[in-house]
Protein backbone atom coordinates (compact mmCIF):
# COMPACT_ATOMS: atom_id res chain seq x y z
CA UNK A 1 2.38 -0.87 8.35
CA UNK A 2 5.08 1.55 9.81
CA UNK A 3 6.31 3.85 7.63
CA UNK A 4 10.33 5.46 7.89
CA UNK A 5 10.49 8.86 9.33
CA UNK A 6 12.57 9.69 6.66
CA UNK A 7 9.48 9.10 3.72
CA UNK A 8 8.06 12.50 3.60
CA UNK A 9 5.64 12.01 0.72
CA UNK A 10 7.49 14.71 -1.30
CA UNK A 11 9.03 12.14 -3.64
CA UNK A 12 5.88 11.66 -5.21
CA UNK A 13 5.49 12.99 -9.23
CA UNK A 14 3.92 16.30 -9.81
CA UNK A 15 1.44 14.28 -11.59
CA UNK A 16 0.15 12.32 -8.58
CA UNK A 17 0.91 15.19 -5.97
CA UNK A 18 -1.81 17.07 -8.30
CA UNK A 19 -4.22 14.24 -7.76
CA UNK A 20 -4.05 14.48 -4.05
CA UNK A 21 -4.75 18.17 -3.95
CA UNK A 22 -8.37 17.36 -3.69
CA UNK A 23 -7.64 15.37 -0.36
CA UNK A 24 -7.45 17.16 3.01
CA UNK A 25 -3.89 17.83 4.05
CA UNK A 26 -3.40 15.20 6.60
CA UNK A 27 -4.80 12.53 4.61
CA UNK A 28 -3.20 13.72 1.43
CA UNK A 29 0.41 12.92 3.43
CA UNK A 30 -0.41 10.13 4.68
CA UNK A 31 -1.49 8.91 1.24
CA UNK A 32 1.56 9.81 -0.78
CA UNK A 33 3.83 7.80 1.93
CA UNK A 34 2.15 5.07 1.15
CA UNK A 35 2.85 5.66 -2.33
CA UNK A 36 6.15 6.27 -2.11
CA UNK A 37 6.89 3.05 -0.07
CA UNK A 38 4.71 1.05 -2.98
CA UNK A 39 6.60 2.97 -5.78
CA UNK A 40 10.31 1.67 -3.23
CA UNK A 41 9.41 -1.54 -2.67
CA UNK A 42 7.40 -3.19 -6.00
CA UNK A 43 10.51 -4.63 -7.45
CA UNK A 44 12.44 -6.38 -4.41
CA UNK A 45 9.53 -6.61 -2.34
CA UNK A 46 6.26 -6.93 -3.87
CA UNK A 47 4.26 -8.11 -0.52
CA UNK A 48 5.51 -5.43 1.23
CA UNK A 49 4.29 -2.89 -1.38
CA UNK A 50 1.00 -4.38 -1.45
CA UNK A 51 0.33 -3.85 2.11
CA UNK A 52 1.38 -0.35 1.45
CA UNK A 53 -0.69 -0.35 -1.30
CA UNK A 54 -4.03 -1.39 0.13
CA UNK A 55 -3.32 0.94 3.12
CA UNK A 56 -3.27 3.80 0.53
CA UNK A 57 -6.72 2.41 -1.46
CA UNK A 58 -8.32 2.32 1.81
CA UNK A 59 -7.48 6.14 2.82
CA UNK A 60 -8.37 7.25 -1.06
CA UNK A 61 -9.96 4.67 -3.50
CA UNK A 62 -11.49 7.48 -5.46
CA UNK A 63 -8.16 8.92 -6.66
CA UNK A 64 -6.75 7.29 -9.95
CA UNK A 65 -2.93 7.24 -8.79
CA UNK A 66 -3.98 5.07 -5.90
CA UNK A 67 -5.73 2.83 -7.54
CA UNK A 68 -3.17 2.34 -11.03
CA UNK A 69 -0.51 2.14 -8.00
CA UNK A 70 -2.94 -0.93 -6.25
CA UNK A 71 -3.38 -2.51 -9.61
CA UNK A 72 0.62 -2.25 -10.04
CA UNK A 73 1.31 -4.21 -6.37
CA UNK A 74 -1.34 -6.30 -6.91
CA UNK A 75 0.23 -7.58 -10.95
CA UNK A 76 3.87 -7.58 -9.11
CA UNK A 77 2.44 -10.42 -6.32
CA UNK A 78 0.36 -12.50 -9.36
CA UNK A 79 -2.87 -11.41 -8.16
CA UNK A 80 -3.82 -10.73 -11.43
CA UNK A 81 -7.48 -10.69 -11.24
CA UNK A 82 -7.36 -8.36 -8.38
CA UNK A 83 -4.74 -5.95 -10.68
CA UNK A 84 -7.38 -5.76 -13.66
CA UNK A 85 -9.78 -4.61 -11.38
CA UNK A 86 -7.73 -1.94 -10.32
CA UNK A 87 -6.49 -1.10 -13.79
CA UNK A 88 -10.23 -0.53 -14.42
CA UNK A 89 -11.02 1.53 -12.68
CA UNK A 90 -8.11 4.02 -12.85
CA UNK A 91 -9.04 3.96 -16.30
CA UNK A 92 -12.52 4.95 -16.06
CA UNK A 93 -11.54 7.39 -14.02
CA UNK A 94 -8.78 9.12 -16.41
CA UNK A 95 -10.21 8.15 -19.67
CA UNK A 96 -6.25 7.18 -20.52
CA UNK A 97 -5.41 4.28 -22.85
CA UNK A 98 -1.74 3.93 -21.02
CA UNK A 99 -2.69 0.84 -19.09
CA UNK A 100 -4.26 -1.50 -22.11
CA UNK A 101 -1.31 -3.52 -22.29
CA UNK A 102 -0.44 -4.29 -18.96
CA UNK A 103 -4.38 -5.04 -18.62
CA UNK A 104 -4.56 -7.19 -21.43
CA UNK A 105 -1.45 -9.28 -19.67
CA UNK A 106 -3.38 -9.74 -16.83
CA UNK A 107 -5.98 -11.47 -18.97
CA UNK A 108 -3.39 -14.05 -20.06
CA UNK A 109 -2.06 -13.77 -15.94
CA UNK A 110 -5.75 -15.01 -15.69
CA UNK A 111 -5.73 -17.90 -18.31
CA UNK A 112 -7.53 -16.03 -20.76
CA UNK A 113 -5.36 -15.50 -23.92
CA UNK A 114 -7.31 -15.28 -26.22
CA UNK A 115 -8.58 -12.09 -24.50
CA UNK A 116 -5.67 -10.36 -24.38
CA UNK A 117 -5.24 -11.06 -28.36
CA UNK A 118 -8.28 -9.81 -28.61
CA UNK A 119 -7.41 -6.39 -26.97
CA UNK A 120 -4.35 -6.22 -29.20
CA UNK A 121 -6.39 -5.46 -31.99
CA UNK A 122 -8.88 -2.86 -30.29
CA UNK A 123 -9.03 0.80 -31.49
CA UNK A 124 -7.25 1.55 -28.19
CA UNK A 125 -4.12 -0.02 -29.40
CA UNK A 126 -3.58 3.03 -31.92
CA UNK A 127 -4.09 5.84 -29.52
CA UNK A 128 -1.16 4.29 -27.43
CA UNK A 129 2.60 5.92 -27.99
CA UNK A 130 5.31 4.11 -29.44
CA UNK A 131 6.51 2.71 -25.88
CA UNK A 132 2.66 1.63 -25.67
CA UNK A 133 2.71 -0.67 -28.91
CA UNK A 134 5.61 -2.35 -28.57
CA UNK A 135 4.69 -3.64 -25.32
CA UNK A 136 1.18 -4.26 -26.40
CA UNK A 137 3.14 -6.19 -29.29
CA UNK A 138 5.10 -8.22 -26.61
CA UNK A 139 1.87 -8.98 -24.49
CA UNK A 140 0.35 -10.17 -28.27
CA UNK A 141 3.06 -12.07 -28.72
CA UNK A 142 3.01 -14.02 -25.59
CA UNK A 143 -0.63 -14.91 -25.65
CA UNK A 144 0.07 -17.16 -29.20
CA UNK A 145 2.80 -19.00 -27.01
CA UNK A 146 0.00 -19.48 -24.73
CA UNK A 147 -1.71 -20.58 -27.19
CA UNK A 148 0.57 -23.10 -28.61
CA UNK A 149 1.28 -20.67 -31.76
CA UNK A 150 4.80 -20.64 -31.70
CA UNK A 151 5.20 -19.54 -35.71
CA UNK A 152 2.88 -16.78 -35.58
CA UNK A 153 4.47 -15.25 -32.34
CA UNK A 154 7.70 -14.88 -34.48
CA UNK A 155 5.02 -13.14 -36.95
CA UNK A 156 3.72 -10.71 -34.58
CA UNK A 157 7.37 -9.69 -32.94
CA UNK A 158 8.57 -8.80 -36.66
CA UNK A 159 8.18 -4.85 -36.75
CA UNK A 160 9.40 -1.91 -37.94
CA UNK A 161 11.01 -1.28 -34.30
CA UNK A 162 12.45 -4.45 -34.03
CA UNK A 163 14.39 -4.17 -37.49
CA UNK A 164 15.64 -0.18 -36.58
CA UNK A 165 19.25 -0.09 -35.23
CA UNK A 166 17.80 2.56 -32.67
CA UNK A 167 18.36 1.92 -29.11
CA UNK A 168 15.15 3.04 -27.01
CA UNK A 169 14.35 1.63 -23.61
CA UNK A 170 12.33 -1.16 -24.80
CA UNK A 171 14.48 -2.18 -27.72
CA UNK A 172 16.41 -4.47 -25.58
CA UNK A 173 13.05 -6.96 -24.38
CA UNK A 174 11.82 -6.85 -27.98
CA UNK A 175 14.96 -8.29 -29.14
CA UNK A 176 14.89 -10.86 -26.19
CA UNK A 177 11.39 -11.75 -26.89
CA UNK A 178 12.45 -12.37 -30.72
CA UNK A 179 14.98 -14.37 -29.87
CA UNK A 180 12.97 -16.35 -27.53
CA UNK A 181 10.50 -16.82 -29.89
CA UNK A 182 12.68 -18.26 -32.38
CA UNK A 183 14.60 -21.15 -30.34
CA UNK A 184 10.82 -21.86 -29.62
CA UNK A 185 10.50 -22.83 -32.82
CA UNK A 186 14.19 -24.64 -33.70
CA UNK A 187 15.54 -21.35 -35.39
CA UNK A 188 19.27 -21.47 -32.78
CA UNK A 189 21.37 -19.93 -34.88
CA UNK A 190 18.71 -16.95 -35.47
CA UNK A 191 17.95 -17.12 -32.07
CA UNK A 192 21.80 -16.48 -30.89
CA UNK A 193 22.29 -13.59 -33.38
CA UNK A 194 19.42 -12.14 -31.60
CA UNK A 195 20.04 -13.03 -28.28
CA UNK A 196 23.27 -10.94 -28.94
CA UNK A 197 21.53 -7.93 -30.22
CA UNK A 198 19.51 -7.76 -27.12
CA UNK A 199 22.75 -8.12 -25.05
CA UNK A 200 23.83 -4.72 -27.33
CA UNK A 201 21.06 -2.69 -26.41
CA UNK A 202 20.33 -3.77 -22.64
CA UNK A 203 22.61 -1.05 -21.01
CA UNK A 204 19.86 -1.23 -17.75
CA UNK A 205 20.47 -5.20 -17.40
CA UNK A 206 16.73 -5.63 -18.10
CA UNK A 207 17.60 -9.13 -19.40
CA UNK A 208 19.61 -11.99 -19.04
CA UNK A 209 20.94 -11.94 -22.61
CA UNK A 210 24.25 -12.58 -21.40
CA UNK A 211 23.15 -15.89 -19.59
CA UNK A 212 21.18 -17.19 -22.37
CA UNK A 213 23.50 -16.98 -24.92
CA UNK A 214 26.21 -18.37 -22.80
CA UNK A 215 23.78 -21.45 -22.28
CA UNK A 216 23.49 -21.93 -25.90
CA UNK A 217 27.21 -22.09 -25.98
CA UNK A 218 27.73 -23.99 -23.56
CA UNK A 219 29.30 -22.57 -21.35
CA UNK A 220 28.65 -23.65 -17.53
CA UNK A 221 29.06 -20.85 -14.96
CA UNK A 222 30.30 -22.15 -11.34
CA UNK A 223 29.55 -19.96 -8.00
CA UNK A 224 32.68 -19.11 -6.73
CA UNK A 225 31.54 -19.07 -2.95
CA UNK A 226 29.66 -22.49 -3.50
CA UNK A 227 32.75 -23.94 -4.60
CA UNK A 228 34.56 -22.61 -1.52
CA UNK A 229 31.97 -24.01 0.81
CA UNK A 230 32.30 -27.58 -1.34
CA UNK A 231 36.05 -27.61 -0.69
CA UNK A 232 36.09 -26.72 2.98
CA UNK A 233 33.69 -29.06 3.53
CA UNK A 234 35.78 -31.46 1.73
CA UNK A 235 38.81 -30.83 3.28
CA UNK A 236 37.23 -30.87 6.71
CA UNK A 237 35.86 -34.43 6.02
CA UNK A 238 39.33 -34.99 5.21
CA UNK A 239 40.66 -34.16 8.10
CA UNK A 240 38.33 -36.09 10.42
CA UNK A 241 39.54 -39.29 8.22
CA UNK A 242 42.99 -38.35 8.67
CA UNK A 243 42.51 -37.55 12.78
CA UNK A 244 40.49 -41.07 12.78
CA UNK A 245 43.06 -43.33 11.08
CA UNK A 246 45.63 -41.18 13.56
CA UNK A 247 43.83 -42.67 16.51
CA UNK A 248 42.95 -46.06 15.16
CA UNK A 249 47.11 -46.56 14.58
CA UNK A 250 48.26 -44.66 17.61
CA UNK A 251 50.96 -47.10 19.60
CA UNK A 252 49.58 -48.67 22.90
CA UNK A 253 50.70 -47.27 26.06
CA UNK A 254 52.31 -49.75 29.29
CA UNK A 255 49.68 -47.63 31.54
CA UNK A 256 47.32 -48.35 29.22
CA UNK A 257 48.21 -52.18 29.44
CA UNK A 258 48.03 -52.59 32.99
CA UNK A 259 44.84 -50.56 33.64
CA UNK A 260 43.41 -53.38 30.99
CA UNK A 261 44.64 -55.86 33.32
CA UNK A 262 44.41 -54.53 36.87
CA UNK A 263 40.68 -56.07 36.70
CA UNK A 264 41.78 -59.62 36.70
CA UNK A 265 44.32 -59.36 39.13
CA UNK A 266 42.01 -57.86 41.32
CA UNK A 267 40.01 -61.11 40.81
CA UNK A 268 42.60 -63.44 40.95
CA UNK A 269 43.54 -61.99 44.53
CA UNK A 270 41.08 -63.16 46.67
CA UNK A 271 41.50 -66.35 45.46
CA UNK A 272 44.84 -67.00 46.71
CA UNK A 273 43.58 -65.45 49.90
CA UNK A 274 41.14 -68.43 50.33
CA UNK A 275 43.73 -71.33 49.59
CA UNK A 276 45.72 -69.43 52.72
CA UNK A 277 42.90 -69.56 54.68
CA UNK A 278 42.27 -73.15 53.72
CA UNK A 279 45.52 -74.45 54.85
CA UNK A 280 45.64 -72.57 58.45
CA UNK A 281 42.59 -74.43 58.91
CA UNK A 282 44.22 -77.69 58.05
């Protein structure tokens, strides 16, 4: 896939930049373009940075950035099989636990649950930073809904992080995932307090708090252009009624009258010319 001139590769982290160093020049740039355009285009367009992503794995599948960055196009498009693959082996690679969770959500991406439950409680789970345990803690969570646990999700969300007043980047999808959990299980009025809490902490727009607890107030929100588009084509269908009775009720003309009847005149003509003849002949 084409690349814009304007990519350089120089937006890459010093991290992954580091990484390439072992790659000849060329193919080092070439590389960390297609980076770039994965790292640009995973969130609005996932296909695209896949195909940017599998350009990069075939110029350097032995570097770990490439393949974490693979595994990450792969998740974003569902292939989730493909993504744990990928995961692997940028783990092997760096010995780093940073991708357990997002691997163990690819197990219940797969179907598989009770795998990723399993990984929550692995020895890996402890080496991971704070960041690392609360999502591992959301990924936990979500493979007991799987599982038809509703209750003990609730259980496993309840945490020291979720009860600090802190704000931290992640604060705002525990909260959501809390409060989630609970109208799962018939707890509303639990479930808007926390709903609200998330809407308090998500200054990114992460989540649709907002939306959510609007829906469990009832409140119905209209599109504004939809509506316009409704009543012009509304009024237009009015308008054709309108032009239509207009024409049905318009006044007959005299012109009009005696083009409906030149026809029979014209046929009643020759027949007077015939008696004429008739009597000459007589």
């Amino acid at each position: 896939m084409p690349i814009p001139e304007d990519v350089t590769g120089d937006e890459i982290d010093a991290d992954v930049r580091q990484e390439l160093m072992s790659l000849p020049k060329t193919l080092a740039l070439d590389v960390a373009r297609n980076l770039v355009m994965v790292a640009k285009l995973l969130d609005e367009e996932p296909e695209q940075a896949y195909e940017y992503s599998r350009v990069a794995l075939r110029l350097a599948s032995r570097v770990a950035a490439v393949r974490e960055a693979a595994g990450f196009a792969s998740y974003a498009t569902g292939n989730y099989s493909e993504a744990l693959a990928e995961f692997r082996a940028a783990r092997r690679m760096t010995g780093s636990v940073e991708l357990w969770p997002i691997m163990a959500d690819c197990e219940r991406g797969m179907g598989r649950p009770e795998r990723a439950l399993a990984m929550a409680g692995e020895p890996e789970v402890q080496r991971l930073d704070k960041a690392g345990q609360v999502e591992m803690r959301l990924v936990a969570a979500g493979a007991r809904k799987d599982m038809g646990q509703a209750e003990a999700a609730v259980v496993t969300l309840q945490s020291p992080e979720l009860a600090s007043n802190s704000v931290q980047p992640w604060t705002a999808r525990l909260r959501y995932a809390y409060a989630d959990a609970l109208l799962e299980v018939g707890r509303e009025n639990e479930a808007r307090e926390w709903f609200a809490k998330a809407l308090e902490a998500d200054q990114g727009g992460t989540t649709n708090a907002s939306d959510r607890l609007a829906e469990l107030d009832g409140v119905e929100f209209t599109d504004a252009f939809e509506e316009d588009s409704a009543d012009e084509a509304e009024s237009g269908a009015e308008n054709d009624a309108e032009s239509e009775a207009v024409a049905e009720d318009a006044p007959v003309k005299d012109e009009d009258v005696k083009a409906e009847d030149a026809p029979a005149k014209a046929e009643a003509e020759p027949a007077e010319v015939k008696d004429e003849e008739s009597g000459s002949q007589g």
